[in-house]
C-alpha atoms as a PDB file:
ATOM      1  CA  UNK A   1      -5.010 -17.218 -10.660  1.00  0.00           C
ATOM      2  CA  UNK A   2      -1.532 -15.136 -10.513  1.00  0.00           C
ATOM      3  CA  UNK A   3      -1.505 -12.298  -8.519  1.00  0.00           C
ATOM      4  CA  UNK A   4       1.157  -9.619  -8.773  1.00  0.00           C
ATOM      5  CA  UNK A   5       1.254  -7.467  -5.866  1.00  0.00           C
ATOM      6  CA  UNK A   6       3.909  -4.418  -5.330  1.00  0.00           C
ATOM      7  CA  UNK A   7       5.222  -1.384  -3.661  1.00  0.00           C
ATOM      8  CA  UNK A   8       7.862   0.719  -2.611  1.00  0.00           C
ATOM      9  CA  UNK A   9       8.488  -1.524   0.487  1.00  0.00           C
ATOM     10  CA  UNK A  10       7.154  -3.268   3.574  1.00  0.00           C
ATOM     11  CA  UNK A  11       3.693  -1.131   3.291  1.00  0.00           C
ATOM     12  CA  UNK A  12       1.677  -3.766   0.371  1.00  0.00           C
ATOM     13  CA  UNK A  13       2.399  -6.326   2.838  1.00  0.00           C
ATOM     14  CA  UNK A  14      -0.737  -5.005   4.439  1.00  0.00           C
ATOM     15  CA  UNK A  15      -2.465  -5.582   1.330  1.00  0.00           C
ATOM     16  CA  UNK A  16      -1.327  -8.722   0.200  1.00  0.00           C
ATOM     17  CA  UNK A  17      -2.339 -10.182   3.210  1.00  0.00           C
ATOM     18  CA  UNK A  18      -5.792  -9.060   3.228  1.00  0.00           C
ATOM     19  CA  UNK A  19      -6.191 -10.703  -0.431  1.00  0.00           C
ATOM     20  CA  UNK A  20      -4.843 -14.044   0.791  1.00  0.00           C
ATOM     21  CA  UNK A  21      -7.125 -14.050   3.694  1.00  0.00           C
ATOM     22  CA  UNK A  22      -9.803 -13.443   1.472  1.00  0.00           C
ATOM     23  CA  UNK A  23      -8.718 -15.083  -1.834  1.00  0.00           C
ATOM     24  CA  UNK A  24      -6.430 -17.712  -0.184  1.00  0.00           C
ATOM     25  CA  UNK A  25      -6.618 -20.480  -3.080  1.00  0.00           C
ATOM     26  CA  UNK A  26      -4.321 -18.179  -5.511  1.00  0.00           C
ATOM     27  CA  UNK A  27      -0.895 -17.895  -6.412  1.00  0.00           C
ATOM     28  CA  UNK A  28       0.578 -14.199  -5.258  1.00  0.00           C
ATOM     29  CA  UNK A  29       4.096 -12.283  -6.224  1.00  0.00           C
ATOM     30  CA  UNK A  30       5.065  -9.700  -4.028  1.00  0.00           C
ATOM     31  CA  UNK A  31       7.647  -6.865  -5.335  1.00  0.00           C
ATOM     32  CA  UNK A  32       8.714  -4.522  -2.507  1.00  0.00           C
ATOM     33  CA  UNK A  33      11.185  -2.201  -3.978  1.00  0.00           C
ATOM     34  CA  UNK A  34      13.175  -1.415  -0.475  1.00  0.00           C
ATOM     35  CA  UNK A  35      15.987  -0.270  -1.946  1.00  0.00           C
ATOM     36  CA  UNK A  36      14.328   2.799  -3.327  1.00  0.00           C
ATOM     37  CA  UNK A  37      11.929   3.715  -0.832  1.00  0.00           C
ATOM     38  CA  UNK A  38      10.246   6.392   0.362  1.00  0.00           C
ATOM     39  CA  UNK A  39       8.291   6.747  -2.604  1.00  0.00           C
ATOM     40  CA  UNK A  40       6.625   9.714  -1.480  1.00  0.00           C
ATOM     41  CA  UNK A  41       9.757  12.414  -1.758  1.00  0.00           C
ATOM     42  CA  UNK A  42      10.784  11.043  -5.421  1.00  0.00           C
ATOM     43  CA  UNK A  43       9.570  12.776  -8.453  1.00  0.00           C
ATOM     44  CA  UNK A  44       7.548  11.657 -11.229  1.00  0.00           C
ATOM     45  CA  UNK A  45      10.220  10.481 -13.532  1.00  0.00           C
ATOM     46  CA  UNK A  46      11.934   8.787 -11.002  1.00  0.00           C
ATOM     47  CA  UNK A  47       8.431   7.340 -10.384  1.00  0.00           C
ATOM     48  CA  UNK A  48       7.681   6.202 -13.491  1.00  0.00           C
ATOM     49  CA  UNK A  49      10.916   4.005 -13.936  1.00  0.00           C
ATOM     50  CA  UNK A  50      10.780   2.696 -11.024  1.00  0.00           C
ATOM     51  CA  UNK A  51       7.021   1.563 -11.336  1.00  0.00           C
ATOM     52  CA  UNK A  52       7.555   0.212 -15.632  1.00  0.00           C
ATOM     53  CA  UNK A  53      10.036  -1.916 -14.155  1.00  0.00           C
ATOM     54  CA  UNK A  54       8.135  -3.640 -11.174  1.00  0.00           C
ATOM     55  CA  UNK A  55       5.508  -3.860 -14.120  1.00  0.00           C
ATOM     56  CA  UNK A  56       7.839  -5.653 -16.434  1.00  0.00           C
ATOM     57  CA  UNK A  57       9.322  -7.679 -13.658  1.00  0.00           C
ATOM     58  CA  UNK A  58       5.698  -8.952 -12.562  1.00  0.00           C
ATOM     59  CA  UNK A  59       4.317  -9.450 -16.137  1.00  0.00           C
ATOM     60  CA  UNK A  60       7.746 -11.325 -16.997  1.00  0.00           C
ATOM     61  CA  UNK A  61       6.216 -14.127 -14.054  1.00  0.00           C
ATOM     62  CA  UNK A  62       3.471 -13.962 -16.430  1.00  0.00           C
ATOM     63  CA  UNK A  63       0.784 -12.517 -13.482  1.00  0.00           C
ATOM     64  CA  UNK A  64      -3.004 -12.432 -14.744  1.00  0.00           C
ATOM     65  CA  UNK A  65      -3.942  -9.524 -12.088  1.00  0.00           C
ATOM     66  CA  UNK A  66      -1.488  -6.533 -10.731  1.00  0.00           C
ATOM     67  CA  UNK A  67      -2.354  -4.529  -8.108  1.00  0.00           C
ATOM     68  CA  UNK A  68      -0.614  -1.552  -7.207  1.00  0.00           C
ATOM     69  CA  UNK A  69      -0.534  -1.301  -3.658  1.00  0.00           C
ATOM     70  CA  UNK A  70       1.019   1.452  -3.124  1.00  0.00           C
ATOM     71  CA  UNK A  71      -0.696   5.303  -2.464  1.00  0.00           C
ATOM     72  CA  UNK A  72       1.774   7.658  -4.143  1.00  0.00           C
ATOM     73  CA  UNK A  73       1.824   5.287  -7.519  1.00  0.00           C
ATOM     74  CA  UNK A  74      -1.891   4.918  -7.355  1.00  0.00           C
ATOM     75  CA  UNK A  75      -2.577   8.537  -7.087  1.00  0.00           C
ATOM     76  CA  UNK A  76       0.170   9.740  -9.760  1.00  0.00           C
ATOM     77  CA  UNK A  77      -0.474   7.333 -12.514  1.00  0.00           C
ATOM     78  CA  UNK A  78      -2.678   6.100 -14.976  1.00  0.00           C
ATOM     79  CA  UNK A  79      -2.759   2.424 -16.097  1.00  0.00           C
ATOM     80  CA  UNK A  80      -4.258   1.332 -19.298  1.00  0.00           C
ATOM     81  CA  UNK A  81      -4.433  -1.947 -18.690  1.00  0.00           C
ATOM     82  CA  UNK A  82      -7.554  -3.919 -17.260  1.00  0.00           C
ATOM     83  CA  UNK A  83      -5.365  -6.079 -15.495  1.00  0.00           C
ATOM     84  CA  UNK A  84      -3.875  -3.268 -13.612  1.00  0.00           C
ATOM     85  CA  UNK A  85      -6.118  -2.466  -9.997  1.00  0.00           C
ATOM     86  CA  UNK A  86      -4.957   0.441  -7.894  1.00  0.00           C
ATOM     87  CA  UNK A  87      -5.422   0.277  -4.208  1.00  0.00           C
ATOM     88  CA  UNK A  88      -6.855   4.137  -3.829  1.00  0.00           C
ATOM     89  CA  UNK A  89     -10.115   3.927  -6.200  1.00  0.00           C
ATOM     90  CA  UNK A  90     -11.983   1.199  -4.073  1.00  0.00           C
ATOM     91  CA  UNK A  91     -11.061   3.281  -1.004  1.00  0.00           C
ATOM     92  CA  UNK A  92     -12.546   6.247  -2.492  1.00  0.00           C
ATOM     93  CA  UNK A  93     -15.806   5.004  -3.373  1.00  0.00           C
ATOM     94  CA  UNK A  94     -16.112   3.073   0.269  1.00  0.00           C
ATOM     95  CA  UNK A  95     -15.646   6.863   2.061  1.00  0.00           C
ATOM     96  CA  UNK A  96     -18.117   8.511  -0.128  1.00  0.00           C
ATOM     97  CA  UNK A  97     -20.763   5.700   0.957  1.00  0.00           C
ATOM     98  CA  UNK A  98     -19.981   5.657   4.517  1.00  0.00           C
ATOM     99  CA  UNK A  99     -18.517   8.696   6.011  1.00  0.00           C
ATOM    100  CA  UNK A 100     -19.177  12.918   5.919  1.00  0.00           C
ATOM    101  CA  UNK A 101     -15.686  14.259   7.420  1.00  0.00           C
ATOM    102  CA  UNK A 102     -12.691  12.267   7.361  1.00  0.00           C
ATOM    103  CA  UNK A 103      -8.920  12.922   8.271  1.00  0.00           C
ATOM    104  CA  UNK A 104      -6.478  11.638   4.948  1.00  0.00           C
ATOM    105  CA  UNK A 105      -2.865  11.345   6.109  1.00  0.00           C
ATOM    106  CA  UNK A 106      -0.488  10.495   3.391  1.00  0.00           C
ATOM    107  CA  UNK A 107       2.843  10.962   1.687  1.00  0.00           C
ATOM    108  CA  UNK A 108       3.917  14.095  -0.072  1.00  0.00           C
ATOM    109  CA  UNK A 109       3.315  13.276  -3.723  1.00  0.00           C
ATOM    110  CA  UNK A 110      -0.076  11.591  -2.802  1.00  0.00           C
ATOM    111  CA  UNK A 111      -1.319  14.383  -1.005  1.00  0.00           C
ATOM    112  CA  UNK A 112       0.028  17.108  -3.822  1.00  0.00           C
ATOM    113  CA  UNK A 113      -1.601  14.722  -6.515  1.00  0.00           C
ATOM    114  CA  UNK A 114      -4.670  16.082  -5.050  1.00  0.00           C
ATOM    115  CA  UNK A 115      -6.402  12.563  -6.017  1.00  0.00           C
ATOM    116  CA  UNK A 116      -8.076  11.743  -3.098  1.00  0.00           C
ATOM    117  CA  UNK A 117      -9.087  15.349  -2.659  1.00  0.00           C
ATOM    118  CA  UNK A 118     -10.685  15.856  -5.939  1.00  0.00           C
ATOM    119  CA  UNK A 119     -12.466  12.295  -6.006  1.00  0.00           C
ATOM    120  CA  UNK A 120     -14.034  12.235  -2.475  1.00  0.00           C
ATOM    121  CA  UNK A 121     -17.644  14.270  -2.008  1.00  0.00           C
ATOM    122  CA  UNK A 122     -17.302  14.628   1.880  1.00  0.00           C
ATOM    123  CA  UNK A 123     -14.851  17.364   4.277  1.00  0.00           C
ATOM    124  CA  UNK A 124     -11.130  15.706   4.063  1.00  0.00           C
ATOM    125  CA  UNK A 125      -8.273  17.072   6.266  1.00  0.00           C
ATOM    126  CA  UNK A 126      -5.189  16.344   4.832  1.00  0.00           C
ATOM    127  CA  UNK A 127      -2.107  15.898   6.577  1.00  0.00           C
ATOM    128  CA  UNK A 128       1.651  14.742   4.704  1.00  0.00           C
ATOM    129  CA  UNK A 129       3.070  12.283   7.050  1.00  0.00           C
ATOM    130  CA  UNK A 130       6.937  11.848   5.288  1.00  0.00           C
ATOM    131  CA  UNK A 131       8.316  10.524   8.672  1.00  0.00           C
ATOM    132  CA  UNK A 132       6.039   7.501   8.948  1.00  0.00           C
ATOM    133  CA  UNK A 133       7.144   5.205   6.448  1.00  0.00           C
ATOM    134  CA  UNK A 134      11.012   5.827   7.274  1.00  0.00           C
ATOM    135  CA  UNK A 135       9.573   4.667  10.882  1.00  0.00           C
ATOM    136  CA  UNK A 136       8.286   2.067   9.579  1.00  0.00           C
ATOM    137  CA  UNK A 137      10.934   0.451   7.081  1.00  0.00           C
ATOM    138  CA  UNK A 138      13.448   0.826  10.008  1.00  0.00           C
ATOM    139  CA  UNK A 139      11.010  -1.934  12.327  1.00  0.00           C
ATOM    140  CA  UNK A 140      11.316   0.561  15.273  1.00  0.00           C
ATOM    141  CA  UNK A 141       7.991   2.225  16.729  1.00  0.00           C
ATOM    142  CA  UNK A 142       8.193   5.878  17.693  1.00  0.00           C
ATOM    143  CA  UNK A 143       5.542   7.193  19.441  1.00  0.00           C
ATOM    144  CA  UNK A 144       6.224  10.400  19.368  1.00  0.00           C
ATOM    145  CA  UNK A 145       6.311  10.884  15.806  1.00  0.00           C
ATOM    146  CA  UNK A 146       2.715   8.959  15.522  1.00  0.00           C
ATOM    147  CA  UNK A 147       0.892  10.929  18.094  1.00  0.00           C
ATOM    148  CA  UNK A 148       2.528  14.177  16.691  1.00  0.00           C
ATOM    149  CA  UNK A 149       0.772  13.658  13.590  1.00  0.00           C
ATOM    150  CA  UNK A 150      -2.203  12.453  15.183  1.00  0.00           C
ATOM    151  CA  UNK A 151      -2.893  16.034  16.884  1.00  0.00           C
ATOM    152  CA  UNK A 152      -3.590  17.582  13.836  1.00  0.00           C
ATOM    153  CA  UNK A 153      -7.062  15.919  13.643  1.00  0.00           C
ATOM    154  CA  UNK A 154      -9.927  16.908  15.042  1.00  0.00           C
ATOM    155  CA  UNK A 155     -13.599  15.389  15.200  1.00  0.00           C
ATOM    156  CA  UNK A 156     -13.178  12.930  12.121  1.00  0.00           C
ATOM    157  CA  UNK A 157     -15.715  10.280  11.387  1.00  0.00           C
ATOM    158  CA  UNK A 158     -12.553   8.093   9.970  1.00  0.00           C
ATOM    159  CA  UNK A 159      -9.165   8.504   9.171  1.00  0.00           C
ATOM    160  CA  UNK A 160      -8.031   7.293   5.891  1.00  0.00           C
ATOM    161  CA  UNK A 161      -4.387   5.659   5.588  1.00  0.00           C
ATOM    162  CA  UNK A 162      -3.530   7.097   2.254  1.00  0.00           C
ATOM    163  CA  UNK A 163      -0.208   4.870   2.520  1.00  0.00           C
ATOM    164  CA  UNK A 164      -0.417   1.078   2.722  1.00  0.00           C
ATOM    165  CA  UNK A 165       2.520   1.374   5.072  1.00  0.00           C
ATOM    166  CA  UNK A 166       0.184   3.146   7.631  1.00  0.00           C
ATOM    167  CA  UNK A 167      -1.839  -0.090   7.861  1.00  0.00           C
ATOM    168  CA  UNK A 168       1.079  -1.720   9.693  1.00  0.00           C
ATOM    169  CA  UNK A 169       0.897   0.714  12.116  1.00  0.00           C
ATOM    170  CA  UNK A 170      -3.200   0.995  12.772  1.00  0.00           C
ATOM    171  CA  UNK A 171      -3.018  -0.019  16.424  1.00  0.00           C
ATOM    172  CA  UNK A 172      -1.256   2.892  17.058  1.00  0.00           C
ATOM    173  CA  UNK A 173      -3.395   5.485  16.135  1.00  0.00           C
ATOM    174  CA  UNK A 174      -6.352   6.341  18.322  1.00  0.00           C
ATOM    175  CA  UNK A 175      -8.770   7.019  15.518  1.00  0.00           C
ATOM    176  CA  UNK A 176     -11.650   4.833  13.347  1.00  0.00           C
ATOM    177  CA  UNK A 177      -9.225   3.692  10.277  1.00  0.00           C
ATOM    178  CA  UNK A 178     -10.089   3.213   6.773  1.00  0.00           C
ATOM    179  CA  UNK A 179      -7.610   0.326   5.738  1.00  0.00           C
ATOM    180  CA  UNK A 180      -7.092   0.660   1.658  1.00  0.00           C
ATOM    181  CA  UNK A 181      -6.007  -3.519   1.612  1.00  0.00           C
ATOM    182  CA  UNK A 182      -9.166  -4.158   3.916  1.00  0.00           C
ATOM    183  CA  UNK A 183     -11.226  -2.043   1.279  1.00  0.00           C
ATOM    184  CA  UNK A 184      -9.600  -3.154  -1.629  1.00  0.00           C
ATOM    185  CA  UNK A 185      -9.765  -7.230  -0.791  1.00  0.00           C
ATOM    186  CA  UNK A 186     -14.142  -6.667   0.304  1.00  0.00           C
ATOM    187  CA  UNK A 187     -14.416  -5.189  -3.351  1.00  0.00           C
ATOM    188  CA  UNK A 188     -13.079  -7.579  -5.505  1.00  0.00           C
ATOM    189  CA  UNK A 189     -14.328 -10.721  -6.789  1.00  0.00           C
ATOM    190  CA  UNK A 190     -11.558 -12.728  -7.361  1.00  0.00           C
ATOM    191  CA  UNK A 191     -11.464 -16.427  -8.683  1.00  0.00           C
ATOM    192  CA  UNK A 192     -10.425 -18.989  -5.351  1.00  0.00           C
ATOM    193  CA  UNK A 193     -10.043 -22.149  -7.457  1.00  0.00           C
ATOM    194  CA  UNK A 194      -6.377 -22.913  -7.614  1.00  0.00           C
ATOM    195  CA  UNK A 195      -3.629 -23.354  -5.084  1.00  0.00           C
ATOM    196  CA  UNK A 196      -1.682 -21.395  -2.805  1.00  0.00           C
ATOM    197  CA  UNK A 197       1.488 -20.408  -2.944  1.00  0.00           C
ATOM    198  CA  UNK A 198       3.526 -17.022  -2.317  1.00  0.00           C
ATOM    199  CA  UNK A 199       6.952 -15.822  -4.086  1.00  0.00           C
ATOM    200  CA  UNK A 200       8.095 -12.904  -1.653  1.00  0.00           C
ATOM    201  CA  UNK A 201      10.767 -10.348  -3.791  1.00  0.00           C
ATOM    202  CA  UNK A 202      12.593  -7.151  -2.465  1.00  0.00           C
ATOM    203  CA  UNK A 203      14.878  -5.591  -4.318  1.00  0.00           C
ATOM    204  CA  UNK A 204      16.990  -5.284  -0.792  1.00  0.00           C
ATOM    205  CA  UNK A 205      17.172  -8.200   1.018  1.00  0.00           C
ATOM    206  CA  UNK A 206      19.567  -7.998   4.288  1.00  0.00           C
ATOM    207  CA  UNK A 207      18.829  -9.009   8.064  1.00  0.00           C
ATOM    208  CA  UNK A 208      16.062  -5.916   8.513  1.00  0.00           C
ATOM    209  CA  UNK A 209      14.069  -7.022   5.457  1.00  0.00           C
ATOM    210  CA  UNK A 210      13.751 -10.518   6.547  1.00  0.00           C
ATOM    211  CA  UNK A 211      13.021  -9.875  10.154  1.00  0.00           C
ATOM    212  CA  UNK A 212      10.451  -7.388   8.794  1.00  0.00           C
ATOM    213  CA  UNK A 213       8.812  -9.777   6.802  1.00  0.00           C
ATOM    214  CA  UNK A 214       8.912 -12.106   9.340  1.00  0.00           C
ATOM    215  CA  UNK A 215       7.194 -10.593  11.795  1.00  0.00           C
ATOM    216  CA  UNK A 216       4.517  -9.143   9.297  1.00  0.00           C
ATOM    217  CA  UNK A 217       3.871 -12.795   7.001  1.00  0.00           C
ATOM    218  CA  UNK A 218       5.268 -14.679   9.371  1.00  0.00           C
ATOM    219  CA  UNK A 219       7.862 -17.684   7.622  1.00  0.00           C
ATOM    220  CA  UNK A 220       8.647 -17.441   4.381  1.00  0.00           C
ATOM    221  CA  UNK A 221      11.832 -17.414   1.943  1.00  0.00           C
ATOM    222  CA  UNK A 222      12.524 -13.499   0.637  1.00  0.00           C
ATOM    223  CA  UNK A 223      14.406 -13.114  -2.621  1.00  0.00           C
ATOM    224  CA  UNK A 224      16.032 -10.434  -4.085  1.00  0.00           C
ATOM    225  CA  UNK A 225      15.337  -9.296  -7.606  1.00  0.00           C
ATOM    226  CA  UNK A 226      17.054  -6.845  -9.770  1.00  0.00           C
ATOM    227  CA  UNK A 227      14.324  -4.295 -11.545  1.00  0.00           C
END
């Protein structure tokens, strides 16, 4: 089976490597669009071209599976196609199952979509966390920034990381986590017949990117790709 994976950067990585783990006898094709990230401050439009490109790009490698791992495109956009899996939905219907009061922290456009707060049947408090993924695309840890954000919560059962990014970051923060690529990979039921093998793109590629990946995949060859 050929599995596209994508997002706006370093964040799906999470998610891709949960679905290997679990589904490691599959071919996978990452698209991390780097060079426009954050996602989370852009506006629809800008959005929307951004995500029918990856789309094109990923069904031009002629995938059989896409799975959008990536919060603010899951929760602003509809896909018609059954071949198209968001990371958010499985999430959703794990923290209804399991939890009563949760914290959400997310980027701006995922929290304004007002998805996860329309969909979930138990107390959320939401936060917008804009100055995590920056942190996070620039490979340097600040704690300050983390546990700033991490004050606003009080006496949650679970705190959901609304951003796959976040996952990359989970050792950091001092509460129960609800990983979406965790969630999203115990859900599925994916064919494991085939062979392994992984085609990393970002539409950046420099030293950063590559050290990045490195230290999140561990060795293998990034290319760039032009959307």
């Amino acid at each position: 089976m050929r599995i596209g994976v994508f997002d706006s950067g370093l964040g799906g990585l999470s998610v891709l490597k949960e679905l290997i783990n679990k589904y490691p006898n599959n071919e996978y094709i990452y698209v991390g669009d780097n060079l426009n990230v954050p996602y989370g401050d852009k506006s629809i439009q800008e959005l929307q071209v951004l995500t029918t490109k990856i789309i094109n790009f990923l069904n031009s490698k002629d995938v059989d599976l896409i799975v959008v791992a990536c919060g603010t495109i899951s929760t602003n956009f509809n896909f018609r196609s059954d071949k198209v899996i968001k990371v958010v939905d499985a999430t959703i219907n794990y923290v209804n199952n399991n939890y009563r009061h949760v914290g959400l922290m997310a980027t701006n456009r995922t929290i304004e979509s007002n998805y996860f707060q329309k969909r979930l049947n138990v107390v959320v408090d939401v936060l917008k966390t804009p100055l995590l993924v920056p942190m996070i695309e620039s490979g340097k840890i600040d704690l300050s920034i983390i546990n700033n954000y991490m004050a606003s919560f009080k006496d949650i059962d679970a705190l959901i990381l609304g951003c796959t990014h976040y996952a990359l970051i989970k050792d950091y923060l001092p509460f129960k986590v609800v990983d979406m690529g965790v969630v999203l990979a115990n859900s599925l039921n994916l064919s494991n017949d085939g062979v392994f093998k992984l085609n990393l793109y970002f539409t950046k590629v420099d030293d950063l990117t590559i050290n990045n990946v490195k230290k999140i995949m561990g060795e293998y060859t990034v290319e760039e790709c032009i959307l």
